[in-house]
N, C-alpha and C. Protein backbone atom coordinates (compact mmCIF):
# COMPACT_ATOMS: atom_id res chain seq x y z
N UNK A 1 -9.20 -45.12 -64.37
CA UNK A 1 -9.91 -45.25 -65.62
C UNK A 1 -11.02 -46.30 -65.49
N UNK A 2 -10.55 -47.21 -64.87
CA UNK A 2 -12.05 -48.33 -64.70
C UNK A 2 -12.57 -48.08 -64.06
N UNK A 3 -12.85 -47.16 -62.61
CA UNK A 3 -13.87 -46.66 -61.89
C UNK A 3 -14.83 -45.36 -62.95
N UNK A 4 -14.22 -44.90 -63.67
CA UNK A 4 -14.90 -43.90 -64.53
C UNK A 4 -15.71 -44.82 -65.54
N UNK A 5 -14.95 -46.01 -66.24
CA UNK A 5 -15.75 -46.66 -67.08
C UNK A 5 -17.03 -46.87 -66.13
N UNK A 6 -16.47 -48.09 -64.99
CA UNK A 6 -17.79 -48.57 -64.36
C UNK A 6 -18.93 -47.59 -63.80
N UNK A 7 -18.34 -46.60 -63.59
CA UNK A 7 -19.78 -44.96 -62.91
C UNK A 7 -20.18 -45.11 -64.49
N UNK A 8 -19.77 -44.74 -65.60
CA UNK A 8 -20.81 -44.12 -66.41
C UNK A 8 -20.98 -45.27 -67.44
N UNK A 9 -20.72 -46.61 -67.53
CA UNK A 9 -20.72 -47.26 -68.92
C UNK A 9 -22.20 -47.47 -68.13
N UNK A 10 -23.34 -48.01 -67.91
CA UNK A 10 -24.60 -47.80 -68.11
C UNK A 10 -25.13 -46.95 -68.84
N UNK A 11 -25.31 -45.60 -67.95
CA UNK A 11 -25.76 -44.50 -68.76
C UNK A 11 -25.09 -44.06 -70.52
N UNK A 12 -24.05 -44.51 -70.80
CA UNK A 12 -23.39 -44.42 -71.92
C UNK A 12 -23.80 -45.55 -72.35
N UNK A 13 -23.82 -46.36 -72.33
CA UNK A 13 -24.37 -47.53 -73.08
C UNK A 13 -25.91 -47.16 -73.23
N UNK A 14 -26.74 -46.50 -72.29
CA UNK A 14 -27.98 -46.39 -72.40
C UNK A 14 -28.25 -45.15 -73.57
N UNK A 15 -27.13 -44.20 -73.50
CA UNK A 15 -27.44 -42.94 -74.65
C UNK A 15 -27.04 -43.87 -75.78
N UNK A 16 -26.31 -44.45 -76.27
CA UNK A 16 -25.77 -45.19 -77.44
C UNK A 16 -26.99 -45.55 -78.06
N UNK A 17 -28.11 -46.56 -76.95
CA UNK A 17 -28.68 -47.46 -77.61
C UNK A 17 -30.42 -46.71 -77.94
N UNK A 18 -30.28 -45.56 -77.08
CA UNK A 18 -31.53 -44.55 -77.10
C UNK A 18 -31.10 -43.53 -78.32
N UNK A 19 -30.33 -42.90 -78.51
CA UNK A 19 -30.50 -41.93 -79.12
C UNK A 19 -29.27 -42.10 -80.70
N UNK A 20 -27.81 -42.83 -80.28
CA UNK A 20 -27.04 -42.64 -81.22
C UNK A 20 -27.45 -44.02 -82.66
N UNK A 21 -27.88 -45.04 -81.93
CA UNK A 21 -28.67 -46.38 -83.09
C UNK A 21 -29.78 -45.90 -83.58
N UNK A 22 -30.74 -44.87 -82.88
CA UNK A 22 -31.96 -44.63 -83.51
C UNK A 22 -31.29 -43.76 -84.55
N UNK A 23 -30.65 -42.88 -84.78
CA UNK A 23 -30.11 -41.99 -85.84
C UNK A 23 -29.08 -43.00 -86.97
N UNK A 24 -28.58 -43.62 -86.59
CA UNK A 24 -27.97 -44.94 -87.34
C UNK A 24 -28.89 -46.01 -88.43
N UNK A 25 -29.86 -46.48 -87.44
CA UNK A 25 -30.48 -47.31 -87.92
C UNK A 25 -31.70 -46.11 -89.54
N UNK A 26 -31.96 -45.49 -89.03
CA UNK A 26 -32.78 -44.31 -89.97
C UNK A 26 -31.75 -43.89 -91.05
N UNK A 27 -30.64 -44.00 -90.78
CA UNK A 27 -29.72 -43.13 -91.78
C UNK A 27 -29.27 -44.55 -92.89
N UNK A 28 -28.78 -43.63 -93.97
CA UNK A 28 -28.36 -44.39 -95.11
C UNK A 28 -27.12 -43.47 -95.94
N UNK A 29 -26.75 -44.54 -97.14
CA UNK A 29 -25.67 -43.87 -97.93
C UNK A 29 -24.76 -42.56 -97.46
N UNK A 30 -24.69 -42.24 -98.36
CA UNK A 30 -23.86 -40.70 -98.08
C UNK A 30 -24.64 -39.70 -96.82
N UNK A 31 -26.34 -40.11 -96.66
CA UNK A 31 -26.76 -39.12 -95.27
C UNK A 31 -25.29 -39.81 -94.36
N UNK A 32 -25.19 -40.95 -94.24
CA UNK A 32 -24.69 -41.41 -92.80
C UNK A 32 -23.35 -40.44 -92.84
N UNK A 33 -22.71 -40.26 -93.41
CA UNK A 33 -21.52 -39.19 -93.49
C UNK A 33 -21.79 -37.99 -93.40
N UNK A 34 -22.95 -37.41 -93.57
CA UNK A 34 -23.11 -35.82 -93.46
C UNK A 34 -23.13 -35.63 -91.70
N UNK A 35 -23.67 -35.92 -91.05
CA UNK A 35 -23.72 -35.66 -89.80
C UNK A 35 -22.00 -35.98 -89.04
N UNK A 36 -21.10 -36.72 -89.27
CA UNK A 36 -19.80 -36.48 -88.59
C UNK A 36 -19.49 -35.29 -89.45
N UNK A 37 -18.96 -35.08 -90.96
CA UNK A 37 -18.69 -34.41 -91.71
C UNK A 37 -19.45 -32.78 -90.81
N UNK A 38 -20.41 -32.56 -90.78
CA UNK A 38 -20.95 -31.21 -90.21
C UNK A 38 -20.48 -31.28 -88.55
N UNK A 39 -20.26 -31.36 -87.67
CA UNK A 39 -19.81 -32.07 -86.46
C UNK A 39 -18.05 -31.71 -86.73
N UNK A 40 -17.50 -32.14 -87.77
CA UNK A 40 -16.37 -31.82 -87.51
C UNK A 40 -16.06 -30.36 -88.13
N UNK A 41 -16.45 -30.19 -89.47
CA UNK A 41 -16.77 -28.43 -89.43
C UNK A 41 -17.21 -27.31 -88.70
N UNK A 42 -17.75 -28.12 -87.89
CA UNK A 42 -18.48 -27.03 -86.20
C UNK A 42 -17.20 -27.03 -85.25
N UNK A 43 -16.85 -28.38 -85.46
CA UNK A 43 -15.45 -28.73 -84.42
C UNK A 43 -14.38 -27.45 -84.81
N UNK A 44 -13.86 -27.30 -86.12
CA UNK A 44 -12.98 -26.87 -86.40
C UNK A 44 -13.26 -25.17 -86.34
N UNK A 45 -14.92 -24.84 -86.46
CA UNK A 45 -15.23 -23.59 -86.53
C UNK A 45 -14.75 -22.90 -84.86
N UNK A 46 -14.96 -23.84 -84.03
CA UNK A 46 -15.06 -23.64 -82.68
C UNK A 46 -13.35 -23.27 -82.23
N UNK A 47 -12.60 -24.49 -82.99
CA UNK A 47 -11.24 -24.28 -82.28
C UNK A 47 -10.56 -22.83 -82.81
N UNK A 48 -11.32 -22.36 -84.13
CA UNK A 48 -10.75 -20.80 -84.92
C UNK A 48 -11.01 -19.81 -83.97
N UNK A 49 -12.17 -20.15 -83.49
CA UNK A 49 -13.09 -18.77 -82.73
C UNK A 49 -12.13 -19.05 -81.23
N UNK A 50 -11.75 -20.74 -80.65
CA UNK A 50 -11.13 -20.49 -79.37
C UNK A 50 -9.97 -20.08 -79.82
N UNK A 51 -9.22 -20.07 -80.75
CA UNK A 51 -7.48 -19.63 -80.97
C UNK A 51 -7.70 -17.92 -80.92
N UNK A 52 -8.40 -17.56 -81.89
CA UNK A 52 -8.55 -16.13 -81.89
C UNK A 52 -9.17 -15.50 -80.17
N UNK A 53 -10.12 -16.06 -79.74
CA UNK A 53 -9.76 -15.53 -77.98
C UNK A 53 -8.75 -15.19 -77.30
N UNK A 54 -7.86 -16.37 -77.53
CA UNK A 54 -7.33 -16.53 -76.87
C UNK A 54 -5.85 -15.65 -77.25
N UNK A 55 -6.39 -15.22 -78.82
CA UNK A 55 -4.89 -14.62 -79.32
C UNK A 55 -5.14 -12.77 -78.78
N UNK A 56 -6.81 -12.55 -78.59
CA UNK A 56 -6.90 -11.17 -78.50
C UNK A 56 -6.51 -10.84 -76.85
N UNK A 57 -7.25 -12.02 -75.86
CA UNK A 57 -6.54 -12.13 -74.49
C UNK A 57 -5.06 -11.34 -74.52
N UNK A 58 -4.44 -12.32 -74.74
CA UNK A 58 -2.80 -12.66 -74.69
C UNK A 58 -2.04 -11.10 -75.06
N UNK A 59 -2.99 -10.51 -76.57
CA UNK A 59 -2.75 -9.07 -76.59
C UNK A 59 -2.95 -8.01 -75.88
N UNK A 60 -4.19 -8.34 -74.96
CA UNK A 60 -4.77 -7.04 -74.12
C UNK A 60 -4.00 -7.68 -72.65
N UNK A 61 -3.35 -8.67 -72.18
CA UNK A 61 -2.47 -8.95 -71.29
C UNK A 61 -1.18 -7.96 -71.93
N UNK A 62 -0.75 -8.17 -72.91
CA UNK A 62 0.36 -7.72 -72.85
C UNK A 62 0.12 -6.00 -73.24
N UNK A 63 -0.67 -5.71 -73.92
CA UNK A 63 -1.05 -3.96 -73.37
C UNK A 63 -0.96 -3.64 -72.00
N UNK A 64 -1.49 -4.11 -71.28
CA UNK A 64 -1.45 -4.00 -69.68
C UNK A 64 -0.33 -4.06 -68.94
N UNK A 65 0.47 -5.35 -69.23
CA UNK A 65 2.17 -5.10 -68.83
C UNK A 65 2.58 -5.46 -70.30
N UNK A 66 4.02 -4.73 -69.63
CA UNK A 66 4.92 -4.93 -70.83
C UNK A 66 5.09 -6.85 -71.12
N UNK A 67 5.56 -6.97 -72.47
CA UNK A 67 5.91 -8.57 -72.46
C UNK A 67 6.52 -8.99 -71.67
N UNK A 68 7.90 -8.84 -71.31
CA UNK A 68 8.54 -9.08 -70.68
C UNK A 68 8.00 -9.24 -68.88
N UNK A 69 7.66 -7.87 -68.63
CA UNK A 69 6.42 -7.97 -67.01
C UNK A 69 5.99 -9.74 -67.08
N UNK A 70 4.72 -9.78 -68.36
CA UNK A 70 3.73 -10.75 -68.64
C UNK A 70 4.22 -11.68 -68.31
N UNK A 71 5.59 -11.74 -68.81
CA UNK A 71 6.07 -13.55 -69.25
C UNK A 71 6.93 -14.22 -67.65
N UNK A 72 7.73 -12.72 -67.11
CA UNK A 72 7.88 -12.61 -65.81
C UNK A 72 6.91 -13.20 -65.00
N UNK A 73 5.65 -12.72 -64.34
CA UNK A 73 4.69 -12.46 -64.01
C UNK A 73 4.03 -14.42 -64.02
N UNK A 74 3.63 -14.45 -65.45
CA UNK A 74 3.49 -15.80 -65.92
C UNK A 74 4.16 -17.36 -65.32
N UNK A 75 5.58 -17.04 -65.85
CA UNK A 75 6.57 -17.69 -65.09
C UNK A 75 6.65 -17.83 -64.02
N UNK A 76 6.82 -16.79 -62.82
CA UNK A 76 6.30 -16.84 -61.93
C UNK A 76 5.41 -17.84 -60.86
N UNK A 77 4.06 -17.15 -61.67
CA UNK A 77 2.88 -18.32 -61.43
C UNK A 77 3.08 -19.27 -61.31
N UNK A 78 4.02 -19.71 -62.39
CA UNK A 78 3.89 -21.57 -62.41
C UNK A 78 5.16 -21.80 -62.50
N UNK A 79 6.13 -21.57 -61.09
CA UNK A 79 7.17 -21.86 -60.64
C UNK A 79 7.10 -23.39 -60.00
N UNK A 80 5.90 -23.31 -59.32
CA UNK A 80 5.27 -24.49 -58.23
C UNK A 80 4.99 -26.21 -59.27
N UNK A 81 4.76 -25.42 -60.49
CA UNK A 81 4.62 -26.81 -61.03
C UNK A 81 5.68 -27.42 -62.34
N UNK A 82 6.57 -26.06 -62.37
CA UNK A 82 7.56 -26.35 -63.09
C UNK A 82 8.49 -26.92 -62.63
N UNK A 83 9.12 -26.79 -60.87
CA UNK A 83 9.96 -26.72 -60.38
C UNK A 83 10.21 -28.19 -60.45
N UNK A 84 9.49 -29.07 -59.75
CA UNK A 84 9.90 -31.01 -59.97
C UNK A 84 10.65 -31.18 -61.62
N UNK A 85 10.15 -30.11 -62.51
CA UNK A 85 10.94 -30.51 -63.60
C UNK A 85 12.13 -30.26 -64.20
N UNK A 86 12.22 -28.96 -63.70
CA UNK A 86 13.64 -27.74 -63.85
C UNK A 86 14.98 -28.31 -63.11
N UNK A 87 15.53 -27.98 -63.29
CA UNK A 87 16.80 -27.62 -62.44
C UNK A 87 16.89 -26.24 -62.15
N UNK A 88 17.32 -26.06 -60.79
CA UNK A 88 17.51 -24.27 -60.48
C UNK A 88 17.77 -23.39 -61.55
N UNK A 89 19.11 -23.95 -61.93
CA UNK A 89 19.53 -23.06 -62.80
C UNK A 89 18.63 -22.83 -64.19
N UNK A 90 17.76 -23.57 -64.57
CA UNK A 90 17.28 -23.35 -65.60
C UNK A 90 15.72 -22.62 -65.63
N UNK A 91 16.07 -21.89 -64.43
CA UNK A 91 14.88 -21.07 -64.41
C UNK A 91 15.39 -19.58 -64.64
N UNK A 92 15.85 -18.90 -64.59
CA UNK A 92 16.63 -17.33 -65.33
C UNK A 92 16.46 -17.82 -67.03
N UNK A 93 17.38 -18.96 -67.39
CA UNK A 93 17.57 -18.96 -68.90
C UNK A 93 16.56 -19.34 -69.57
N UNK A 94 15.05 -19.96 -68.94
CA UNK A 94 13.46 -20.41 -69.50
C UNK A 94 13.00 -18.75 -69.71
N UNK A 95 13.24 -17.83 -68.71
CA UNK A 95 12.47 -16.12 -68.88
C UNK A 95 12.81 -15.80 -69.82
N UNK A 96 14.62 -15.67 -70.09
CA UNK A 96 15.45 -14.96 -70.85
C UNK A 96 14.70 -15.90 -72.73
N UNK A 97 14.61 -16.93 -72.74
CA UNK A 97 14.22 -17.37 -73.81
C UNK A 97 12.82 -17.30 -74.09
N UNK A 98 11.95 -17.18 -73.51
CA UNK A 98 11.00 -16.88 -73.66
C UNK A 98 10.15 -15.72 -73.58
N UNK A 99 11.06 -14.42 -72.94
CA UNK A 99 11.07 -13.28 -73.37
C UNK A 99 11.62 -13.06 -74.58
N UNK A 100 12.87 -13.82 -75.55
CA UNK A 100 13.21 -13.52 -76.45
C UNK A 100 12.11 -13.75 -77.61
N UNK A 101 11.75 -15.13 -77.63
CA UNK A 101 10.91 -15.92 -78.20
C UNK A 101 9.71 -15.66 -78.35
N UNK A 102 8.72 -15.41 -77.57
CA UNK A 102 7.29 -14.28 -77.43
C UNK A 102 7.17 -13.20 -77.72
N UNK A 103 8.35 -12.30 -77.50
CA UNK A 103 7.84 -10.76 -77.35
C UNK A 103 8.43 -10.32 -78.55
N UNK A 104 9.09 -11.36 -79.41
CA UNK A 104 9.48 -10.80 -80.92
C UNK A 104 8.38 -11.25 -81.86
N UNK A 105 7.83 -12.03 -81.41
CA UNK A 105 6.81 -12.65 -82.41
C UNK A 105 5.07 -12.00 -82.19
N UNK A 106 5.46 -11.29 -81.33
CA UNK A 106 4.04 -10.50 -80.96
C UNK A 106 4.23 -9.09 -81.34
């Protein structure tokens, strides 16, 4: 974390004092609130449009294989980074629940 501060706190200190004080110092009253206020309505517009991607994905995955395949398949994949956390045995009963758990709610 302090090698990241020290690479960029210049240049971040330099956008602060170029571009984010000049919009500060110009702004007043209630303007100074419209610009986070719009910023976070864009924020929130963005995370609707990424959930819904990501919800039509997840559907045209599971058109393609069955849920169960998917979640198989899925699981799978990320055996390698689950495994330091699992215990053996609790890799059959993570599918079995999460085939239960996913493929009823889809």
């Amino acid at each position: 974390m302090l090698r990241l501060y020290e690479k960029y706190h210049e240049p971040f200190e330099e956008y602060i004092k170029s571009t984010v004080m000049h919009v500060l110092k110009e702004t007043h009253d209630e303007y100074m609130m419209q610009e986070p206020a719009k910023r976070w309505s864009n924020h929130k517009v963005d995370k609707e449009h990424e959930g819904s991607y990501y919800s039509r994905k997840l559907s045209s995955w599971i058109h393609e294989d069955s849920c169960p395949d998917y979640i198989l398949k899925n699981v799978l994949r990320r055996r390698g980074r689950m495994a330091p956390y699992l215990h053996s045995s609790s890799e059959p009963k993570l599918i079995d629940v999460s085939k239960d758990t996913l493929c009823t709610t889809l």
